[in-house]
PDB file of N, CA and C in Angstrom:
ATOM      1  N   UNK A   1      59.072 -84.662 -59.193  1.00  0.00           N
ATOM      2  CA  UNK A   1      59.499 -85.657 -60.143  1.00  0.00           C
ATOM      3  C   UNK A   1      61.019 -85.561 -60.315  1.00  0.00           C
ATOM      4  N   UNK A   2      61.606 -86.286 -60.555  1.00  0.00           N
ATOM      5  CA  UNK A   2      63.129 -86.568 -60.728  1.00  0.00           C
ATOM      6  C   UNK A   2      63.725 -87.609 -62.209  1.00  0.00           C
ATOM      7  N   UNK A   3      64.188 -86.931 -62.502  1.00  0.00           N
ATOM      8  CA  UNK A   3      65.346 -87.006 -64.106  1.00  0.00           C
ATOM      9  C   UNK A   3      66.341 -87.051 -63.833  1.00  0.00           C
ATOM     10  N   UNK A   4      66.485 -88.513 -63.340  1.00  0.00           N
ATOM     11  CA  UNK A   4      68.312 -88.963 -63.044  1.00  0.00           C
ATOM     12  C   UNK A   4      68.547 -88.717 -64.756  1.00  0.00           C
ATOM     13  N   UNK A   5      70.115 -87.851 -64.044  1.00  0.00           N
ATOM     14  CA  UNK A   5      70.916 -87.906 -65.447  1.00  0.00           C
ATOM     15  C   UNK A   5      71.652 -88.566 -65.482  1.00  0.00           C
ATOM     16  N   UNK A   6      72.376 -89.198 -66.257  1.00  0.00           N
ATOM     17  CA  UNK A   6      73.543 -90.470 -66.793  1.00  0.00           C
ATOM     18  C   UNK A   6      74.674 -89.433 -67.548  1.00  0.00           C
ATOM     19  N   UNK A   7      75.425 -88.882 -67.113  1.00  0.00           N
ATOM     20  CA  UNK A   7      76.727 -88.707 -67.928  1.00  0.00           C
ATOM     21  C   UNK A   7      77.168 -90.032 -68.363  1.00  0.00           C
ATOM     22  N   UNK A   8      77.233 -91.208 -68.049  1.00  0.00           N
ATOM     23  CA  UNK A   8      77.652 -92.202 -68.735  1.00  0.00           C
ATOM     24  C   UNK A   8      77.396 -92.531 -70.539  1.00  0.00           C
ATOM     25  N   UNK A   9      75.847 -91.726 -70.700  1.00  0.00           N
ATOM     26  CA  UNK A   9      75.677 -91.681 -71.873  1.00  0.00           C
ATOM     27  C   UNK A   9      76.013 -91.163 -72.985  1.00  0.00           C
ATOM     28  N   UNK A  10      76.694 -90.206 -72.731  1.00  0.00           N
ATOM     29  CA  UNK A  10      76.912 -88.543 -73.086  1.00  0.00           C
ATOM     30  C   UNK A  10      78.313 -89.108 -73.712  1.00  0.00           C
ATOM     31  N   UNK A  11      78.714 -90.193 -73.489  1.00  0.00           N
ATOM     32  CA  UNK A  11      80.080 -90.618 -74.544  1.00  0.00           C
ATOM     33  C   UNK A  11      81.488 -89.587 -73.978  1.00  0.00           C
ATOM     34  N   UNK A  12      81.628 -88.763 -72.892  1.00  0.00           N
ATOM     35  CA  UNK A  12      82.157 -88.093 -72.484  1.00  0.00           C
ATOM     36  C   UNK A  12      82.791 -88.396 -71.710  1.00  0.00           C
ATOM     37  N   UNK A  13      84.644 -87.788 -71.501  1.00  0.00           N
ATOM     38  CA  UNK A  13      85.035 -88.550 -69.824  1.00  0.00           C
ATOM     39  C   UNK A  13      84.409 -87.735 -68.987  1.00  0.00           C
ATOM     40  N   UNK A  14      84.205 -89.193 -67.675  1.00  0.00           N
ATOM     41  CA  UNK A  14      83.322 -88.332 -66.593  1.00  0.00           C
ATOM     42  C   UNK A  14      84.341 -87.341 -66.102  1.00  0.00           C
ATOM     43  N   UNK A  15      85.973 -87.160 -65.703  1.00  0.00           N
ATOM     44  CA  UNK A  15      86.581 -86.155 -65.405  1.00  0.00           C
ATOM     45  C   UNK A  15      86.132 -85.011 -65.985  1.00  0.00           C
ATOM     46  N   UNK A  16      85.715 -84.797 -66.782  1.00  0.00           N
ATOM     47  CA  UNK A  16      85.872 -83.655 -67.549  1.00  0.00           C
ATOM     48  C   UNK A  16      84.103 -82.860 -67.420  1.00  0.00           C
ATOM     49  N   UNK A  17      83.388 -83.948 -66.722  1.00  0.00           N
ATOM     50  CA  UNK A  17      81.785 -83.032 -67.093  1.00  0.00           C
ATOM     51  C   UNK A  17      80.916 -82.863 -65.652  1.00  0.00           C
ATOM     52  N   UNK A  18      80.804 -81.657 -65.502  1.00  0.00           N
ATOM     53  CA  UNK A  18      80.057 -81.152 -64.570  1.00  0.00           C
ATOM     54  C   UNK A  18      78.464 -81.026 -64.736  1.00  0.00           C
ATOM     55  N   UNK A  19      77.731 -81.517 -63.859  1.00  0.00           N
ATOM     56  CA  UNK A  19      76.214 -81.402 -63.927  1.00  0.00           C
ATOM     57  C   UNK A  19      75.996 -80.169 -63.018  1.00  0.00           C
ATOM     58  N   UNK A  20      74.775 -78.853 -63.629  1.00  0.00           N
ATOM     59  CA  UNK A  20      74.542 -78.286 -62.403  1.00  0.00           C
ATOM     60  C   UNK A  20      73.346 -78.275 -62.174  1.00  0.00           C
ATOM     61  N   UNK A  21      72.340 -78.289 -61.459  1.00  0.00           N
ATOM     62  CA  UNK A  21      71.220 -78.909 -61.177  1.00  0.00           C
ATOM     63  C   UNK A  21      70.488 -78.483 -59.920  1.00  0.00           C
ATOM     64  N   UNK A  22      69.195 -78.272 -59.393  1.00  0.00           N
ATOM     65  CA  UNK A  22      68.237 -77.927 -58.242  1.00  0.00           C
ATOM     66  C   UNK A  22      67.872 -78.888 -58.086  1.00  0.00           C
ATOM     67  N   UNK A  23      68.124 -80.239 -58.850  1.00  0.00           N
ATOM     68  CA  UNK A  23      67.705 -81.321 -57.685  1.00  0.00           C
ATOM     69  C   UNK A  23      68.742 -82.149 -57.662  1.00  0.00           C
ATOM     70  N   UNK A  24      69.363 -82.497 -55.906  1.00  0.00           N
ATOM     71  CA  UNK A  24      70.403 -83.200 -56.295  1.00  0.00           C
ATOM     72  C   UNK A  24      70.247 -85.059 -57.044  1.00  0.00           C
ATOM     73  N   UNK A  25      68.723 -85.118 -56.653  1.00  0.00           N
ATOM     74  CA  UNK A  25      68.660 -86.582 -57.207  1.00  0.00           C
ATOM     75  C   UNK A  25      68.796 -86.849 -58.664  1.00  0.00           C
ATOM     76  N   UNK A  26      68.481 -85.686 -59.120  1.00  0.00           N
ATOM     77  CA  UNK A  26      69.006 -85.817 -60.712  1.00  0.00           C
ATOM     78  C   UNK A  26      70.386 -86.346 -61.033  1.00  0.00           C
ATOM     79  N   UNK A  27      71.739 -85.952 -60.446  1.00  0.00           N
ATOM     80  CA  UNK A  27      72.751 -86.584 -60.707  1.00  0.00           C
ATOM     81  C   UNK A  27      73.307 -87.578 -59.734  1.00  0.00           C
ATOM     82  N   UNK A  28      72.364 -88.117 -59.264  1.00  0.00           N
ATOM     83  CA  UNK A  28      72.639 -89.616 -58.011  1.00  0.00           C
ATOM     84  C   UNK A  28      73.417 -90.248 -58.429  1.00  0.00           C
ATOM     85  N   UNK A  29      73.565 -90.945 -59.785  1.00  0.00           N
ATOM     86  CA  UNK A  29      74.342 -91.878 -60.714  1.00  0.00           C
ATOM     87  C   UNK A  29      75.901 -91.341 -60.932  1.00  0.00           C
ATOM     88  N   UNK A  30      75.882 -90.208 -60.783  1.00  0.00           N
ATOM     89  CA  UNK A  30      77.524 -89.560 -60.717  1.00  0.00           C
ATOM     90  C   UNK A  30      77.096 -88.110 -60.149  1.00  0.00           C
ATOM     91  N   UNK A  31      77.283 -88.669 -58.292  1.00  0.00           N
ATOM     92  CA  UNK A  31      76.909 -87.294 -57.528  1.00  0.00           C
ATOM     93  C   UNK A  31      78.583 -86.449 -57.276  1.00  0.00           C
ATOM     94  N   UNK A  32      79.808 -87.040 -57.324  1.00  0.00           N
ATOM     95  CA  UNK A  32      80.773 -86.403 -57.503  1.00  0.00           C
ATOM     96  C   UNK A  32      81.031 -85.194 -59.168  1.00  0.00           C
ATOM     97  N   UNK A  33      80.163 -85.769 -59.959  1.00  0.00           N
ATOM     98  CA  UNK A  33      80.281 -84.517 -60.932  1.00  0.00           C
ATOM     99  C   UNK A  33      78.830 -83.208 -60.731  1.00  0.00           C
ATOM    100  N   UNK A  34      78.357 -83.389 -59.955  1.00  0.00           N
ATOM    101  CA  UNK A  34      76.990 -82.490 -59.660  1.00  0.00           C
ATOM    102  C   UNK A  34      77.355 -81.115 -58.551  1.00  0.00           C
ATOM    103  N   UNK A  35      76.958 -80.341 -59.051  1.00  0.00           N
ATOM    104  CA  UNK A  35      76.959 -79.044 -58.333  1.00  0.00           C
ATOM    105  C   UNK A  35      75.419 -78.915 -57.981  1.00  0.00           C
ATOM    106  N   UNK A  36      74.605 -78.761 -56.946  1.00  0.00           N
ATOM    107  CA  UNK A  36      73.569 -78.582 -56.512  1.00  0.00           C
ATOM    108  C   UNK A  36      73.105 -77.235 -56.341  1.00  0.00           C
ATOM    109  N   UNK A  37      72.249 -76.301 -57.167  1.00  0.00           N
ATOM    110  CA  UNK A  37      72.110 -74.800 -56.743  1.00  0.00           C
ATOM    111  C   UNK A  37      70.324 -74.927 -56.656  1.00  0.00           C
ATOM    112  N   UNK A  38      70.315 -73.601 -55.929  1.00  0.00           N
ATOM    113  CA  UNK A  38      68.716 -73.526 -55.291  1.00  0.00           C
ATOM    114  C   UNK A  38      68.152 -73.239 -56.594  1.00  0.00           C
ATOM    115  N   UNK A  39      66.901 -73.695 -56.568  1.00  0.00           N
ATOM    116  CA  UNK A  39      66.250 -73.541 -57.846  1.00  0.00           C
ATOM    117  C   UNK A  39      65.587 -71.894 -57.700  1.00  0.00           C
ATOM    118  N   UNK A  40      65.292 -72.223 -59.377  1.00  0.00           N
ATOM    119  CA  UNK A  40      65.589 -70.473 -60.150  1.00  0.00           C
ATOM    120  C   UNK A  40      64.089 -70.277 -60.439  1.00  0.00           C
ATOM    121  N   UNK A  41      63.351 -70.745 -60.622  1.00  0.00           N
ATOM    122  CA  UNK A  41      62.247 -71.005 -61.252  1.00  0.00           C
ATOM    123  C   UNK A  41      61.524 -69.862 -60.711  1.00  0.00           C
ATOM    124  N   UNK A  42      60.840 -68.760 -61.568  1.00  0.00           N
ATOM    125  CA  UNK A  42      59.673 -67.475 -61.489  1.00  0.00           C
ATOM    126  C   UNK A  42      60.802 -66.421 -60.925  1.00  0.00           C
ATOM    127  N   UNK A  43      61.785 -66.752 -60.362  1.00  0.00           N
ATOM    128  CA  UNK A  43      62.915 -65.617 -59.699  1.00  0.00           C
ATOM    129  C   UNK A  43      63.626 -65.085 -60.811  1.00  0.00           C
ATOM    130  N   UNK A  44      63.114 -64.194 -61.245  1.00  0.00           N
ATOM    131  CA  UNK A  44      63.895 -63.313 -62.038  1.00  0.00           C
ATOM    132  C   UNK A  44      65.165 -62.744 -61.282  1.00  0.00           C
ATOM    133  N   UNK A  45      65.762 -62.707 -60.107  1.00  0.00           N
ATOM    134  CA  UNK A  45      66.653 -62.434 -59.910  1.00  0.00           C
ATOM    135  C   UNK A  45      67.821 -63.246 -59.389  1.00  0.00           C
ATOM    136  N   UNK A  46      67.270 -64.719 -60.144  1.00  0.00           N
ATOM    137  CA  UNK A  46      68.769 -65.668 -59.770  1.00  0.00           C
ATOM    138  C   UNK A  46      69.800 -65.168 -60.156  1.00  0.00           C
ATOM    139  N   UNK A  47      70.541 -65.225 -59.620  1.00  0.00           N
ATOM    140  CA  UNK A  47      72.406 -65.548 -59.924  1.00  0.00           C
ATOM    141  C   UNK A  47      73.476 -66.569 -59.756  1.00  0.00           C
ATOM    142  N   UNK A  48      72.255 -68.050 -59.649  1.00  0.00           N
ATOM    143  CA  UNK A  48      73.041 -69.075 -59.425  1.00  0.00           C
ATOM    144  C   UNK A  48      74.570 -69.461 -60.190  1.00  0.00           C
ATOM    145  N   UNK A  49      74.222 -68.983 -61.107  1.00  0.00           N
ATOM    146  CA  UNK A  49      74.719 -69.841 -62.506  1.00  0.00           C
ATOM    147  C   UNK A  49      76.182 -68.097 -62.314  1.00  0.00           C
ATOM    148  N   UNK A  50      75.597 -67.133 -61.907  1.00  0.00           N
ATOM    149  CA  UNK A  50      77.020 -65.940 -61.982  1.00  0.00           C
ATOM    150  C   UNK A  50      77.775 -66.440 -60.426  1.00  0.00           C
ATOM    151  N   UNK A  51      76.836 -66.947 -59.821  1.00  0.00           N
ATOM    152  CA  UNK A  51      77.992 -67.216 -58.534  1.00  0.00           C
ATOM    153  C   UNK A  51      79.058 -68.176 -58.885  1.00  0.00           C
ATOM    154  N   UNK A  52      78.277 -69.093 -59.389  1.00  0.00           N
ATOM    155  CA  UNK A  52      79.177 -70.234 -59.944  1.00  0.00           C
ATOM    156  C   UNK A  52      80.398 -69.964 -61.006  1.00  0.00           C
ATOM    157  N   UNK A  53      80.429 -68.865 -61.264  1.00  0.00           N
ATOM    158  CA  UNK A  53      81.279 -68.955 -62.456  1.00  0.00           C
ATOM    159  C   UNK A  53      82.597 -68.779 -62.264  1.00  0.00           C
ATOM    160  N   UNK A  54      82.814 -68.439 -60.733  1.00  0.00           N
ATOM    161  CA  UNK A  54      84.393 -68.615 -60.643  1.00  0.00           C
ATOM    162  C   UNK A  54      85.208 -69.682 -60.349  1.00  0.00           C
ATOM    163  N   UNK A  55      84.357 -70.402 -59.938  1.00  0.00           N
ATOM    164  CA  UNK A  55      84.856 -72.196 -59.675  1.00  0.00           C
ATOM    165  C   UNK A  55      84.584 -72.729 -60.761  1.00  0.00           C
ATOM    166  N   UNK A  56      83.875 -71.848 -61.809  1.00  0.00           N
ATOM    167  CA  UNK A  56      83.976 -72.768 -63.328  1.00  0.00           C
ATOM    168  C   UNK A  56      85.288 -72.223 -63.796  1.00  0.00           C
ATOM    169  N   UNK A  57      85.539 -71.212 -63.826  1.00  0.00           N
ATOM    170  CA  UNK A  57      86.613 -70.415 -65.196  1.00  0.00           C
ATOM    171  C   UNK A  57      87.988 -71.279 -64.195  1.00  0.00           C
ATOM    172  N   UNK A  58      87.781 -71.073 -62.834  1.00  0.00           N
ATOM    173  CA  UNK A  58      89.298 -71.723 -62.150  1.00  0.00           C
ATOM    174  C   UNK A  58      89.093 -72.957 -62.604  1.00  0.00           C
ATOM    175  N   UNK A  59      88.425 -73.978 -62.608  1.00  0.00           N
ATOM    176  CA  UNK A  59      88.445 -75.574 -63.273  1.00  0.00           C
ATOM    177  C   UNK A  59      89.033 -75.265 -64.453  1.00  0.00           C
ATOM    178  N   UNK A  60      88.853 -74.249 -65.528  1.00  0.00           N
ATOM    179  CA  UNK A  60      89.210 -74.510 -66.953  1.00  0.00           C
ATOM    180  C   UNK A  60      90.661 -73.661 -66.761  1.00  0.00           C
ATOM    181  N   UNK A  61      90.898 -72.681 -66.212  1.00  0.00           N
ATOM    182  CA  UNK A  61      92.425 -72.025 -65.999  1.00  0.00           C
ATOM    183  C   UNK A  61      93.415 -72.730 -65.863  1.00  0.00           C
ATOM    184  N   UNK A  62      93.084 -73.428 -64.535  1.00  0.00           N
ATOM    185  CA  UNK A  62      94.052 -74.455 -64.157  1.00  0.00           C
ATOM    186  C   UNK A  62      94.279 -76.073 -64.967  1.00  0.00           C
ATOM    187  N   UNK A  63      93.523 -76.072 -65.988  1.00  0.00           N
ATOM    188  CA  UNK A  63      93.316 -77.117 -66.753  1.00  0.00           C
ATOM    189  C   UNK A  63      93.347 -78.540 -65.549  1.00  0.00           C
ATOM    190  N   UNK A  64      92.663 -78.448 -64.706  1.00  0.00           N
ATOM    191  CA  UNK A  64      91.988 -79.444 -63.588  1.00  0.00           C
ATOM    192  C   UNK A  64      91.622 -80.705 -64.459  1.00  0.00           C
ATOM    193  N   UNK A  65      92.724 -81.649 -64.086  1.00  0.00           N
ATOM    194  CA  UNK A  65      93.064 -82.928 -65.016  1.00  0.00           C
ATOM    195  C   UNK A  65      91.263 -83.876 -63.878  1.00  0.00           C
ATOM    196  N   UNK A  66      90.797 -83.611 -63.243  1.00  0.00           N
ATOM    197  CA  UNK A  66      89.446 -84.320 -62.734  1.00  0.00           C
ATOM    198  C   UNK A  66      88.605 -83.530 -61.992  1.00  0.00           C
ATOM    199  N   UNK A  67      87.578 -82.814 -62.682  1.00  0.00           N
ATOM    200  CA  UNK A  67      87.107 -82.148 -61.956  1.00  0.00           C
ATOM    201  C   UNK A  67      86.419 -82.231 -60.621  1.00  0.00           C
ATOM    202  N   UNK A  68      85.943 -84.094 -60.524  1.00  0.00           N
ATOM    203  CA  UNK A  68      85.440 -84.607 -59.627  1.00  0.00           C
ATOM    204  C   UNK A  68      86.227 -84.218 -58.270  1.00  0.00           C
ATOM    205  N   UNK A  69      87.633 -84.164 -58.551  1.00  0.00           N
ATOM    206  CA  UNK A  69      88.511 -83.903 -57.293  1.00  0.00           C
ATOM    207  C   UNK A  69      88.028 -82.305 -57.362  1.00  0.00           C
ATOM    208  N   UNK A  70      88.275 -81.755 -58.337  1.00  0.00           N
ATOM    209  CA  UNK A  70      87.516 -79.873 -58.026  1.00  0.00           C
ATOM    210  C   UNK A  70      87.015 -79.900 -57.247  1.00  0.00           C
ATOM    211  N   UNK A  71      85.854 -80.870 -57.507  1.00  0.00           N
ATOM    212  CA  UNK A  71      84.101 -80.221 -56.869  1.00  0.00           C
ATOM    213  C   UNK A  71      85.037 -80.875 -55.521  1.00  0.00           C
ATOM    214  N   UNK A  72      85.166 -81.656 -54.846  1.00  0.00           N
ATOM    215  CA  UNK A  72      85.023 -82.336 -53.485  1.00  0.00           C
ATOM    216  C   UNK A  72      85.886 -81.135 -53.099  1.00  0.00           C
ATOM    217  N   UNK A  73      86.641 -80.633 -53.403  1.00  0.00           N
ATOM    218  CA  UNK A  73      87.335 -79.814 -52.644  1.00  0.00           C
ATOM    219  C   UNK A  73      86.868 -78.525 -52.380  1.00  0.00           C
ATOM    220  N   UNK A  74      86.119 -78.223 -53.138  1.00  0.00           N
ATOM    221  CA  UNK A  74      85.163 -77.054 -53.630  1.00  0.00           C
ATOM    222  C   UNK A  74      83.970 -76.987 -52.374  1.00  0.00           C
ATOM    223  N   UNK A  75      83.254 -78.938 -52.636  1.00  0.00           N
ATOM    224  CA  UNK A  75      82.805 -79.207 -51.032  1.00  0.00           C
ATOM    225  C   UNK A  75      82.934 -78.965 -49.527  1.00  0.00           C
ATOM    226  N   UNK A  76      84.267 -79.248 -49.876  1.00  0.00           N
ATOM    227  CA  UNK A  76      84.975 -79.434 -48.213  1.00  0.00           C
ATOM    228  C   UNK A  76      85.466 -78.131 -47.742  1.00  0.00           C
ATOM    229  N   UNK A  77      85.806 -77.040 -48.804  1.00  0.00           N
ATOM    230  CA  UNK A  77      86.108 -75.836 -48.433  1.00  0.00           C
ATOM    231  C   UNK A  77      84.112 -74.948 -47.868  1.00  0.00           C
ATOM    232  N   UNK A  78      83.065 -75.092 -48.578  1.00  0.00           N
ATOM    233  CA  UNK A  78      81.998 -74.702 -48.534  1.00  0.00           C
ATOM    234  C   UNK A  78      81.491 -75.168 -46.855  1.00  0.00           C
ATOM    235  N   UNK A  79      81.767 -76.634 -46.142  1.00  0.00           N
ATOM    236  CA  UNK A  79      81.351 -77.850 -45.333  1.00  0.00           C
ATOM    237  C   UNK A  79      82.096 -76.701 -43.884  1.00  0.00           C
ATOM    238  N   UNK A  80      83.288 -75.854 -44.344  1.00  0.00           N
ATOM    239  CA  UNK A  80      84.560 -75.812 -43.213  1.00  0.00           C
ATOM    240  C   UNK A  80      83.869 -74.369 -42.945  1.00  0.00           C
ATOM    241  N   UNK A  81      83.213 -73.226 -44.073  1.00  0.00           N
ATOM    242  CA  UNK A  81      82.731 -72.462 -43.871  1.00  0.00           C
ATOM    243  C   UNK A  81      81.208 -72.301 -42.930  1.00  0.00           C
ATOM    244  N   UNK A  82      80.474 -73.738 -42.646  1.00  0.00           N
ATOM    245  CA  UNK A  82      79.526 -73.848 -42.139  1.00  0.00           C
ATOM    246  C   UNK A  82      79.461 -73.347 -40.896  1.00  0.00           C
TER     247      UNK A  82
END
């Protein structure tokens, strides 16, 4: 089942809000603010959310005027490592 989310609703600028999510169809409607991580579910030993946290604290350090440009770059560096 799938729960598109709408940041549009959320009264928020979209620069500024990151979705993170195990399904990417959930943020289809604004897939440039979505971070996609493997789902966590019965795994007591995820660390999705600690891997992630250094591309979060650098978005807020650098006061990253769109994060949308973050993530793609964040993308394209992950795409080059393939």
């Amino acid at each position: 089942m799938v729960f598109v989310k709408d940041l549009s609703k959320i009264g928020r600028p979209l620069n500024k809000c990151i979705i993170v999510d195990n399904v990417a169809e959930n943020f289809v409607l604004q897939p440039d603010n979505g971070i996609f991580i493997k789902s966590w579910f019965e795994d007591t030993s995820d660390t999705a959310l600690l891997e992630l946290a250094p591309l979060l604290k650098q978005i807020v350090q650098k006061n990253v005027k769109d994060v949308r440009e973050a993530l793609r770059k964040f993308r394209d560096q992950m795409l080059e490592q393939i």
